[in-house]
PDB file of N, CA and C in Angstrom:
ATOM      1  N   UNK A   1    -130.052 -68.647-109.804  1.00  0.00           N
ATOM      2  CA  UNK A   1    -129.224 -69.724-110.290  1.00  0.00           C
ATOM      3  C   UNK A   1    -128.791 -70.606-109.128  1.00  0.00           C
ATOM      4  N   UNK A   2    -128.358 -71.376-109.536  1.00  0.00           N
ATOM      5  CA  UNK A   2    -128.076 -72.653-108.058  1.00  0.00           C
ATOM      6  C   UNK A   2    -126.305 -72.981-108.397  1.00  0.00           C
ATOM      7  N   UNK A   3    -126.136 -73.588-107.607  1.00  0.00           N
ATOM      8  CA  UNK A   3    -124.494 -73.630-107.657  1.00  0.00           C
ATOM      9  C   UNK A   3    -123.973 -75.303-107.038  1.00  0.00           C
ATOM     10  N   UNK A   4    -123.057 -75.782-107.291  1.00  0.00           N
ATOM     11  CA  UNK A   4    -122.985 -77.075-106.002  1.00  0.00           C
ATOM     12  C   UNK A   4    -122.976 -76.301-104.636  1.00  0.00           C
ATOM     13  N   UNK A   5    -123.284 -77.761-104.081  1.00  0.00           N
ATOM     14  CA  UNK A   5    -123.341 -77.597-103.058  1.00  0.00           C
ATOM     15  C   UNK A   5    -121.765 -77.551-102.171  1.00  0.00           C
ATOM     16  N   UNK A   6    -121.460 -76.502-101.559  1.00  0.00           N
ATOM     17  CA  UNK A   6    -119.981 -76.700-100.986  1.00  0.00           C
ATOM     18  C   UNK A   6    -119.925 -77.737 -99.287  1.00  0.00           C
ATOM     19  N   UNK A   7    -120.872 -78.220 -99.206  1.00  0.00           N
ATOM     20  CA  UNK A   7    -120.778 -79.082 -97.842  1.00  0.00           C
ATOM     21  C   UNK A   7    -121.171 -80.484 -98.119  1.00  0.00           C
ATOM     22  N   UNK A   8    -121.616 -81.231 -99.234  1.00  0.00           N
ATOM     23  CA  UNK A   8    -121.533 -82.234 -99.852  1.00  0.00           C
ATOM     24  C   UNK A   8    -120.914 -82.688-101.224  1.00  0.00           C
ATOM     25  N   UNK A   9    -119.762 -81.765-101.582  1.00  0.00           N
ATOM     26  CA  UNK A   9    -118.895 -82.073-102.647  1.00  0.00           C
ATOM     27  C   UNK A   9    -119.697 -81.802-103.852  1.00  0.00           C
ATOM     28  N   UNK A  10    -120.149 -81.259-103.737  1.00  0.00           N
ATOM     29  CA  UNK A  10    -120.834 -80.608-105.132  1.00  0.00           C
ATOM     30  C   UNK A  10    -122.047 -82.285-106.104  1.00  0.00           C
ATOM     31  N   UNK A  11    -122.534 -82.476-104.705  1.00  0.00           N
ATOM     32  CA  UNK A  11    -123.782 -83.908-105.007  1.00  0.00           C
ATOM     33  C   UNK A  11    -125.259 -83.201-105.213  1.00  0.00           C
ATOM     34  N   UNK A  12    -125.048 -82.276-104.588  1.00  0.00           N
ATOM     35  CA  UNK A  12    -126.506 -82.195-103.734  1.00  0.00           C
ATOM     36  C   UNK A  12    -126.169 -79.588-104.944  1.00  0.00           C
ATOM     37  N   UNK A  13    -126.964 -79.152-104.923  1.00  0.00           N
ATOM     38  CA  UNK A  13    -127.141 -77.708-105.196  1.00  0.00           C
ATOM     39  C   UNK A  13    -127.629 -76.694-104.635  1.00  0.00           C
ATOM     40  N   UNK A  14    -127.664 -75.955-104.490  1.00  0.00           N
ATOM     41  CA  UNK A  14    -127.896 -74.904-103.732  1.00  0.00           C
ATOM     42  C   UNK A  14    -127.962 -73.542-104.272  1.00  0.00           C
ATOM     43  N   UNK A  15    -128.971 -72.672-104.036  1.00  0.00           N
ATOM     44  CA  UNK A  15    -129.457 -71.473-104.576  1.00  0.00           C
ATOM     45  C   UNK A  15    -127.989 -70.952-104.488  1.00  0.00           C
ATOM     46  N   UNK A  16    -127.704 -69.659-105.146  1.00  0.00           N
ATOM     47  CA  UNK A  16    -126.466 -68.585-105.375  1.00  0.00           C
ATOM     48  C   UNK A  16    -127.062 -67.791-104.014  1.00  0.00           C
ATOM     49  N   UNK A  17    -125.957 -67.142-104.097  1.00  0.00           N
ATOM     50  CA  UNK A  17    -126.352 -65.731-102.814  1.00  0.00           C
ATOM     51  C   UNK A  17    -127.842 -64.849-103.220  1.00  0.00           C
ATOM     52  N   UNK A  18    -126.954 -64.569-104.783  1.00  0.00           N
ATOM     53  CA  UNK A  18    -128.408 -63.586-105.470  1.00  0.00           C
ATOM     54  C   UNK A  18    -129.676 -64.478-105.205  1.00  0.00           C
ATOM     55  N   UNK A  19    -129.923 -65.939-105.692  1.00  0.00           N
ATOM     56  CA  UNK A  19    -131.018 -66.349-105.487  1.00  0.00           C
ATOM     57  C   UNK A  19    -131.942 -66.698-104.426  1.00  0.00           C
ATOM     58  N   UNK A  20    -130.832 -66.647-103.371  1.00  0.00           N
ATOM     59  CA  UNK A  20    -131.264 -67.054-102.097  1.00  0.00           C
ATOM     60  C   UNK A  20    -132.139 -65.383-101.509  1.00  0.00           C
ATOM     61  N   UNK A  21    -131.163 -64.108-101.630  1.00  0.00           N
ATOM     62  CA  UNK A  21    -131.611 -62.597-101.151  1.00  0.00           C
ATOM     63  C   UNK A  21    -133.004 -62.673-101.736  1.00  0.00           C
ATOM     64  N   UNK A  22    -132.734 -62.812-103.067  1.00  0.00           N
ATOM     65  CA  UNK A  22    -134.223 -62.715-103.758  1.00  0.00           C
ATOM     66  C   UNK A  22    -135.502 -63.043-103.225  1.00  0.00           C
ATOM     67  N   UNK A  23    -135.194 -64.376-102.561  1.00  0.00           N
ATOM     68  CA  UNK A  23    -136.049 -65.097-101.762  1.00  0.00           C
ATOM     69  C   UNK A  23    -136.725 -64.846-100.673  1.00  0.00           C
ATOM     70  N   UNK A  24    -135.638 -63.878 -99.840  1.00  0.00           N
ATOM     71  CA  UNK A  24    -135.695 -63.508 -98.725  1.00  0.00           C
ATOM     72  C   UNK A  24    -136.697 -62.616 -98.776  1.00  0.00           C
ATOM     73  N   UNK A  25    -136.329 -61.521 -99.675  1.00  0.00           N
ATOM     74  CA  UNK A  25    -136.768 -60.352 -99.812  1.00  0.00           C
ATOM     75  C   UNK A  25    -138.284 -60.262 -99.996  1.00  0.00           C
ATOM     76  N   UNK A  26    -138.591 -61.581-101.192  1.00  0.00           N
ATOM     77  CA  UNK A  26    -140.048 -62.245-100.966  1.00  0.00           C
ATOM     78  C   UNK A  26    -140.808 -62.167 -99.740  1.00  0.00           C
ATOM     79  N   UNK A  27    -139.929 -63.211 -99.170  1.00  0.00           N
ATOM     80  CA  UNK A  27    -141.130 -63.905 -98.023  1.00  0.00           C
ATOM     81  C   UNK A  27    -140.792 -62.376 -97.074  1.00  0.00           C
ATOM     82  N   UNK A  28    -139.800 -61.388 -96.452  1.00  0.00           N
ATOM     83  CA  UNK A  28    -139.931 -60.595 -95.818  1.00  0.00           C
ATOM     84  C   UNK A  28    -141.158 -59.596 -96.456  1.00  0.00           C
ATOM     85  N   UNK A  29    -141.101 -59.468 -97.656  1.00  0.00           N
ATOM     86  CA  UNK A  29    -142.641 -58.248 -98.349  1.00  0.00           C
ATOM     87  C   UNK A  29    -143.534 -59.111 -97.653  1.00  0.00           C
ATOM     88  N   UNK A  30    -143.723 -60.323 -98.305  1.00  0.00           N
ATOM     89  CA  UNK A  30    -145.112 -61.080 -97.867  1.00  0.00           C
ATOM     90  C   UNK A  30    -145.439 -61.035 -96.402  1.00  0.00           C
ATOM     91  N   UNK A  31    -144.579 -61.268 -95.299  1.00  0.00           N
ATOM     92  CA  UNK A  31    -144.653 -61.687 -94.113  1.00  0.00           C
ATOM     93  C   UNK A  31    -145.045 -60.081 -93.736  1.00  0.00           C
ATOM     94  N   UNK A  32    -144.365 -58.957 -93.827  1.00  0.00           N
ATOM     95  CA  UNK A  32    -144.549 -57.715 -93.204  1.00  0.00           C
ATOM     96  C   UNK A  32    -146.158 -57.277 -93.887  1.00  0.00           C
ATOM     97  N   UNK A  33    -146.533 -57.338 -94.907  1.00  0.00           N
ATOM     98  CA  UNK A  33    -147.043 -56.722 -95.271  1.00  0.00           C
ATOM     99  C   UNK A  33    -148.574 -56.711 -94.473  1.00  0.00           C
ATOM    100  N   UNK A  34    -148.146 -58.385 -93.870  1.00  0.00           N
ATOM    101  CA  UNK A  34    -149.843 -59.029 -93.415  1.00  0.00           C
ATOM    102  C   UNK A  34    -149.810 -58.198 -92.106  1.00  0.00           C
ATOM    103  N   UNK A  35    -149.489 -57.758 -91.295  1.00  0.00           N
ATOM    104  CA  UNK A  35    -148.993 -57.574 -89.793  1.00  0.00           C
ATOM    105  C   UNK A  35    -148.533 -56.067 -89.743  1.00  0.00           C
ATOM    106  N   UNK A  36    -148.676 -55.831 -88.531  1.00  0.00           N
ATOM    107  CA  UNK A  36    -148.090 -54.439 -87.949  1.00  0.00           C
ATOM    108  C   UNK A  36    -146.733 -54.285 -87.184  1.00  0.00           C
ATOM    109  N   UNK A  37    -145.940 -53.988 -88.260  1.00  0.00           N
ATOM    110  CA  UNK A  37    -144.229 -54.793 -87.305  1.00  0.00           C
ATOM    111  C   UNK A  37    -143.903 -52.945 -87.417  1.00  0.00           C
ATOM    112  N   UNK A  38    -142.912 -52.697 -86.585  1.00  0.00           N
ATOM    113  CA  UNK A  38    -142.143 -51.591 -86.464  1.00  0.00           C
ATOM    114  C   UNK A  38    -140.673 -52.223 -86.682  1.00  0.00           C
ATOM    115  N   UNK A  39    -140.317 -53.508 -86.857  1.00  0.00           N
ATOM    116  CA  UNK A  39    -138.951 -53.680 -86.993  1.00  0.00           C
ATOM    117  C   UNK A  39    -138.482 -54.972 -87.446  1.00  0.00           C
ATOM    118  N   UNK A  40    -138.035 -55.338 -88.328  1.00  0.00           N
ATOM    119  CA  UNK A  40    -137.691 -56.791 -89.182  1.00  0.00           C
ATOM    120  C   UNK A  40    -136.128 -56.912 -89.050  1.00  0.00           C
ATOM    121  N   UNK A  41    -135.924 -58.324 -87.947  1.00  0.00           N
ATOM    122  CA  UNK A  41    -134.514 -58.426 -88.401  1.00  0.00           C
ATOM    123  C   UNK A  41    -134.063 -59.657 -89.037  1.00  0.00           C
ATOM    124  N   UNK A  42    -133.236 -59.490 -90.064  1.00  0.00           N
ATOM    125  CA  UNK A  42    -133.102 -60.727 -91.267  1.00  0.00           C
ATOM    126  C   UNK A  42    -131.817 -61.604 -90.642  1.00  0.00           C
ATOM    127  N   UNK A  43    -131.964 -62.778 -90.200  1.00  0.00           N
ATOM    128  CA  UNK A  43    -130.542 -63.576 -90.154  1.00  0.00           C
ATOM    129  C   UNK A  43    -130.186 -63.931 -91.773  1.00  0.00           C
ATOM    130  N   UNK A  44    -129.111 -63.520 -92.586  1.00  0.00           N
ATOM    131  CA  UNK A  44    -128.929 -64.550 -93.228  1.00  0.00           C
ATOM    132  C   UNK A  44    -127.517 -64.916 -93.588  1.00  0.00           C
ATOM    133  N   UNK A  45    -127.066 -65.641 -94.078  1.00  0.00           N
ATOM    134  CA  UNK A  45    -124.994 -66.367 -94.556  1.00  0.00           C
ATOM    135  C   UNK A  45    -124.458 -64.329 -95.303  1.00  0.00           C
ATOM    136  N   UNK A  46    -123.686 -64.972 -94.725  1.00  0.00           N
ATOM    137  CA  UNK A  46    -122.708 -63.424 -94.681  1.00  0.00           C
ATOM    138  C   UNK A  46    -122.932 -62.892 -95.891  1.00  0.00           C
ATOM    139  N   UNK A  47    -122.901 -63.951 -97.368  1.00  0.00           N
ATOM    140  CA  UNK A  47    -122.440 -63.432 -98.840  1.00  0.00           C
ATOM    141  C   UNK A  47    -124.292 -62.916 -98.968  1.00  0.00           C
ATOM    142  N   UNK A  48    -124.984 -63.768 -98.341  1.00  0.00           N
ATOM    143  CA  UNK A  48    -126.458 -62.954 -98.877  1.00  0.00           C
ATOM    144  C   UNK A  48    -126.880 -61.809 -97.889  1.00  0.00           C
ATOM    145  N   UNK A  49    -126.011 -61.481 -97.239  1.00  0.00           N
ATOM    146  CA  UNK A  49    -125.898 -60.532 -96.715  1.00  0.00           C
ATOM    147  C   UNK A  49    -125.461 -58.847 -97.118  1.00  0.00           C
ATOM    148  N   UNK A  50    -124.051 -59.492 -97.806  1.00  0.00           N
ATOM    149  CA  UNK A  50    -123.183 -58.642 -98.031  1.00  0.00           C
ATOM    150  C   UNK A  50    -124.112 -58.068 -99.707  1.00  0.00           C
ATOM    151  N   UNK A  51    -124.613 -59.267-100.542  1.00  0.00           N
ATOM    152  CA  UNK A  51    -125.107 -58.657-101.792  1.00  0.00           C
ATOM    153  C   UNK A  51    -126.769 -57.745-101.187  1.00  0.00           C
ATOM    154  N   UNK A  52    -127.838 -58.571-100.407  1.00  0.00           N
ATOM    155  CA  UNK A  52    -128.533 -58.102-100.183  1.00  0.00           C
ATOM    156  C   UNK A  52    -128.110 -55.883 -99.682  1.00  0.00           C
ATOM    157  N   UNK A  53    -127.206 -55.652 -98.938  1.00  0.00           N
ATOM    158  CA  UNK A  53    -126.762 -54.509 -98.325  1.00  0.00           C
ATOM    159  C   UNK A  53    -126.059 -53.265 -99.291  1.00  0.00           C
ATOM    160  N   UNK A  54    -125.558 -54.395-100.226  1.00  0.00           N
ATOM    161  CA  UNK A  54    -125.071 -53.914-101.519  1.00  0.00           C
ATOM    162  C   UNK A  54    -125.254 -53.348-102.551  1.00  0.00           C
ATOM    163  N   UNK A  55    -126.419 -55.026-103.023  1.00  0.00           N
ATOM    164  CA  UNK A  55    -127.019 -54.136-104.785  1.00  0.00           C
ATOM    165  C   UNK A  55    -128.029 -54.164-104.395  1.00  0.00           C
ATOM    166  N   UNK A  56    -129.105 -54.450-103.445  1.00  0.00           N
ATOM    167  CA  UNK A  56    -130.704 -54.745-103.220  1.00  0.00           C
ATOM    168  C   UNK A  56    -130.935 -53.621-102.013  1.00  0.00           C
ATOM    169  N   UNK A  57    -129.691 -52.438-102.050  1.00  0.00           N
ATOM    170  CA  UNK A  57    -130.209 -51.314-101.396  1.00  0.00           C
ATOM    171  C   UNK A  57    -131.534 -50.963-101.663  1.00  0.00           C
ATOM    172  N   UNK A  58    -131.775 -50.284-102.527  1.00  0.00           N
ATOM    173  CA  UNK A  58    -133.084 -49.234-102.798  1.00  0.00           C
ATOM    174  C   UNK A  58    -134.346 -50.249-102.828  1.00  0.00           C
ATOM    175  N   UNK A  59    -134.186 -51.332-103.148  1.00  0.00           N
ATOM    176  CA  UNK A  59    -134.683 -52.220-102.731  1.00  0.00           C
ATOM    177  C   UNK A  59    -135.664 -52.585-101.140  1.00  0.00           C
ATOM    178  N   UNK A  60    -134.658 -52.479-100.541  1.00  0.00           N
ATOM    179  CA  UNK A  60    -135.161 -52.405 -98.684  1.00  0.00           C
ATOM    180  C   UNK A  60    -135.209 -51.190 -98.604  1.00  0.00           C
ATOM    181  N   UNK A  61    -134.951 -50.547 -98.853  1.00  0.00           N
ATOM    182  CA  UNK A  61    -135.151 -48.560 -98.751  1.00  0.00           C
ATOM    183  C   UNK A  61    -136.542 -48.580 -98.908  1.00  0.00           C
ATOM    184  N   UNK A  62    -137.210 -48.793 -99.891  1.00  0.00           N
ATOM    185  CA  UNK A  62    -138.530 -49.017-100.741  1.00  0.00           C
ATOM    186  C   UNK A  62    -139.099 -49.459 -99.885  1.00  0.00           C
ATOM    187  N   UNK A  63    -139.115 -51.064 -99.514  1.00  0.00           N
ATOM    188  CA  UNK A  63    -139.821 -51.474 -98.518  1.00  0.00           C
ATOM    189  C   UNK A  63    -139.864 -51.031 -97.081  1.00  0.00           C
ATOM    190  N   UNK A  64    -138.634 -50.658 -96.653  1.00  0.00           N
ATOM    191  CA  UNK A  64    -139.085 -49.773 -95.405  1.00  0.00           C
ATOM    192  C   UNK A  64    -140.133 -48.659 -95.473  1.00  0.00           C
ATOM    193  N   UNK A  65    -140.316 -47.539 -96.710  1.00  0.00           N
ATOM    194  CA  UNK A  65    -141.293 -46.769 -96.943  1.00  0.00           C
ATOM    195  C   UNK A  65    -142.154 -47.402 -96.682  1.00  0.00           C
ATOM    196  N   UNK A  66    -142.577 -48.099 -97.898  1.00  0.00           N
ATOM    197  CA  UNK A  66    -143.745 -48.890 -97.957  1.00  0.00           C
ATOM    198  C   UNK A  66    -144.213 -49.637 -96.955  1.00  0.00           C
ATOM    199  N   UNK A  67    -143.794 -49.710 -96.135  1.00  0.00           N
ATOM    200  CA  UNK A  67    -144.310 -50.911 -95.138  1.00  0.00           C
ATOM    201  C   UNK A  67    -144.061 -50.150 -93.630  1.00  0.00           C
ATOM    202  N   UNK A  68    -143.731 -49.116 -93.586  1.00  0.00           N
ATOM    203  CA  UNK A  68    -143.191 -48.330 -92.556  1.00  0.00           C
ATOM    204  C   UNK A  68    -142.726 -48.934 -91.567  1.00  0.00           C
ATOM    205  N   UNK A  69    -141.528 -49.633 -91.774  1.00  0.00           N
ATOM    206  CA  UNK A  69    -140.770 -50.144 -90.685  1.00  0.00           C
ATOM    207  C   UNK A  69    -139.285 -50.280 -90.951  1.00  0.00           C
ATOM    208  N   UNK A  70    -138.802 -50.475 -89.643  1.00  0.00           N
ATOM    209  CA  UNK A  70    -137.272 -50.666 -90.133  1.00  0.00           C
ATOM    210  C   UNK A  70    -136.529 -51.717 -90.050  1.00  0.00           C
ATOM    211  N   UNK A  71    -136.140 -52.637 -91.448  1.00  0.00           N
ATOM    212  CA  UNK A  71    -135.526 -53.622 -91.637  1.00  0.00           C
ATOM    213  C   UNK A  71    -133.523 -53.351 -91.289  1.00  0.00           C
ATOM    214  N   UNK A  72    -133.500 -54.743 -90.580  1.00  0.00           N
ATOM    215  CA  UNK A  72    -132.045 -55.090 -89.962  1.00  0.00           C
ATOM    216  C   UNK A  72    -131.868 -56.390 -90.456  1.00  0.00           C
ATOM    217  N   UNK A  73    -130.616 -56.291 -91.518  1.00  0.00           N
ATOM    218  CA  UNK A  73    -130.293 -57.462 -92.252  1.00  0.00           C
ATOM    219  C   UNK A  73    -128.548 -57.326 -91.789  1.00  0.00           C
ATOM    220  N   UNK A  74    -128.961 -58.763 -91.137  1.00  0.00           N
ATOM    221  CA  UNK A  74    -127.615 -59.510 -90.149  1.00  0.00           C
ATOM    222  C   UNK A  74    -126.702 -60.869 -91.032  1.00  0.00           C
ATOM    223  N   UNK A  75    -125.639 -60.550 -91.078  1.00  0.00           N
ATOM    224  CA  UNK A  75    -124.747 -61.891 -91.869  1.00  0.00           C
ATOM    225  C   UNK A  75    -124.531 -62.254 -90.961  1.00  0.00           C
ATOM    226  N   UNK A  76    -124.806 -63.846 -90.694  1.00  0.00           N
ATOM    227  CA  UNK A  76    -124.174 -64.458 -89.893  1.00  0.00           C
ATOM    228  C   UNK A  76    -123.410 -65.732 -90.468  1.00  0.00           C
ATOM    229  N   UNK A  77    -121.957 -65.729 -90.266  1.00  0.00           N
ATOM    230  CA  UNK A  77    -120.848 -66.792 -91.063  1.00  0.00           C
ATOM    231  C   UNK A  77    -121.250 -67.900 -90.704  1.00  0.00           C
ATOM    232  N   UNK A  78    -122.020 -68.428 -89.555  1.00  0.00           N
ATOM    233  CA  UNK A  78    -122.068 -70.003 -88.973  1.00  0.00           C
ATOM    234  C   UNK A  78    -123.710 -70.595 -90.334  1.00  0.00           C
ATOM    235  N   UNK A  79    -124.040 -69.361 -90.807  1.00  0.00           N
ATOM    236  CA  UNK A  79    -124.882 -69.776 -92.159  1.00  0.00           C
ATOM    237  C   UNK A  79    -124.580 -70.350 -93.230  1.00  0.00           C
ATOM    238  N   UNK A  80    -124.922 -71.518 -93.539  1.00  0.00           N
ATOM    239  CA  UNK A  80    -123.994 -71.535 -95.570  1.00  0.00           C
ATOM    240  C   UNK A  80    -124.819 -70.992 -96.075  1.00  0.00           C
ATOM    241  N   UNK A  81    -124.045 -70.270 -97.602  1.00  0.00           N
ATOM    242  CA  UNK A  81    -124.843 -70.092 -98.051  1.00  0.00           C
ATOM    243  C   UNK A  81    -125.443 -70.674 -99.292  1.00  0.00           C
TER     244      UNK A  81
END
C-alpha cells in the first residue's frame, strides 16, 4: 500500500514500511541468489526495519538457509521511509 508522502505534504506517495520490506526482501532473494555472498547487509528507514526484524522473521531465517549466508538488516533514521 502507499501512503502520502511525509516530506512533500502529502503531494507526491510513497510505499508503507510493509511495502517497501517486501521489496527489499525481493531484490535481496534475487541479488543473493545469482552470486556467492557469505554475508548481506540491508540499509534500510528504521520502521522497515523494525517490521522487516519483526513479522518477516522466518522469512530471512528461510533465506539465510536457503542461500547459506548471513543477512544483517540495519535501520538507519537519516532514511525516510
Amino acid at each position: 500500500t502507499y501512503h502520502p508522502c511525509p516530506n512533500c505534504s502529502g503531494s507526491g506517495r510513497v510505499k508503507s514500511p510493509e511495502g517497501q520490506a517486501v521489496a527489499v526482501l525481493r531484490q535481496l532473494h534475487t541479488s543473493c541468489a545469482k552470486g556467492k555472498f557469505e554475508k548481506a547487509e540491508v540499509k534500510v528507514p528504521l520502521e522497515v526495519a523494525n517490521y522487516m526484524l519483526n513479522d518477516r522473521r522466518e522469512e530471512l531465517v528461510e533465506m539465510e538457509k536457503k542461500l547459506k549466508l548471513s543477512i544483517h538488516i540495519v535501520g538507519d533514521e537519516s532514511l525516510a521511509a
